[in-house]
Protein backbone atom coordinates (compact mmCIF):
# COMPACT_ATOMS: atom_id res chain seq x y z
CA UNK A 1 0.00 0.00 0.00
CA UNK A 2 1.11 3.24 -1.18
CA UNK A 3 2.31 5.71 2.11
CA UNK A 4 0.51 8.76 2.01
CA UNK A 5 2.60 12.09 3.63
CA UNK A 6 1.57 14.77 5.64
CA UNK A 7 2.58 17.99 3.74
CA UNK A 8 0.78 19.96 6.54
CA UNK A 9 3.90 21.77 9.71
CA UNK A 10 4.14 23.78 11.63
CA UNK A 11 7.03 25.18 9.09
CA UNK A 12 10.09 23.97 10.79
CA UNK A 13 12.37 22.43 8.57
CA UNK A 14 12.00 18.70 10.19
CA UNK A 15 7.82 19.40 8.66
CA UNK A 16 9.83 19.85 5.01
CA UNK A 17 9.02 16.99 2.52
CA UNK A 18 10.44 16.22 -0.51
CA UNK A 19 7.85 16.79 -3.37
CA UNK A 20 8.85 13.93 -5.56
CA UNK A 21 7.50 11.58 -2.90
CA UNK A 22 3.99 12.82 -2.85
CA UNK A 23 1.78 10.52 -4.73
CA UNK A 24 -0.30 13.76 -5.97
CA UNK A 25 2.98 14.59 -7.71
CA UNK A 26 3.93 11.23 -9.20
CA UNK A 27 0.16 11.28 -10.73
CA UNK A 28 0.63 14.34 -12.41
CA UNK A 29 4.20 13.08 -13.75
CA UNK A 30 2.23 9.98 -14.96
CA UNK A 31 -0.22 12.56 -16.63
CA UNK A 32 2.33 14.17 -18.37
CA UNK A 33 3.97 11.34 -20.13
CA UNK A 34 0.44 10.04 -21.00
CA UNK A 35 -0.79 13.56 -22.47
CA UNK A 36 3.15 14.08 -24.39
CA UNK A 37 3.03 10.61 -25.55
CA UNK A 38 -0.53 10.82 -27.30
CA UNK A 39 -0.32 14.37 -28.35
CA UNK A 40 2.41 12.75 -30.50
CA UNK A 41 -0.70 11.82 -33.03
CA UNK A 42 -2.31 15.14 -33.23
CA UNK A 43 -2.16 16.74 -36.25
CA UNK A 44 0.99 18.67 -37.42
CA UNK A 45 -1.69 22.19 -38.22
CA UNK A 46 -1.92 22.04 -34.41
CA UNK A 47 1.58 21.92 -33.17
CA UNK A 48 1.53 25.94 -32.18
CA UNK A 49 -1.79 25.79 -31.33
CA UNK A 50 -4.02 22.56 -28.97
CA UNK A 51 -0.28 20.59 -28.63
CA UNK A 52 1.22 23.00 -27.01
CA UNK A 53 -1.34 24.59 -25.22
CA UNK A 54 -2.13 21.18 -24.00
CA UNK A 55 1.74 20.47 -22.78
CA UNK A 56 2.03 23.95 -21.23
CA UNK A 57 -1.00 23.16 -19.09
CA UNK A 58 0.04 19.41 -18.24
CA UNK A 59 3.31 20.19 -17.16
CA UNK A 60 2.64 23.38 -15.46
CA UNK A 61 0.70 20.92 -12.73
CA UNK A 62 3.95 18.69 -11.26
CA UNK A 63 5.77 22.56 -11.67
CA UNK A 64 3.85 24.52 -9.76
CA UNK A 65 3.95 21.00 -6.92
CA UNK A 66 7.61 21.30 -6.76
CA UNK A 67 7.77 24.96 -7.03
CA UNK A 68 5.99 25.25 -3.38
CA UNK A 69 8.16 22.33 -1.63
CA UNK A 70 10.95 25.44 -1.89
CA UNK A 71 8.94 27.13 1.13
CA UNK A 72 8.16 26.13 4.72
């Protein structure tokens, strides 16, 4: 069974977690390879346009995860 962490402190740094353990995060890394592996097929006229709206969006999830492990 998967361990599930408290990413709730007081602030300390023994409270600080490492984000790459959180199973929240590790979903949305799954997510990403699923979404860059089938936007593979689109069509090339959307490239610029759904693809890489679609990416930016994806990946901007596990980011913005990681980003906040940097404060208390």
């Amino acid at each position: 069974m998967d361990e599930k962490k408290d990413v709730v402190g007081s602030g300390d740094e023994k409270d600080s977690y490492n984000y790459e353990d959180l199973i929240v995060w590790q979903k949305a890394m799954d997510l990403v390879e699923a979404v860059y592996l089938n936007s593979k097929n689109f069509p090339k006229s959307e490239a610029y346009g759904l693809t890489s709206q679609l990416r930016r969006a994806v990946l901007s999830v596990p980011l913005n995860i990681a980003g906040r492990s940097a404060y208390p």
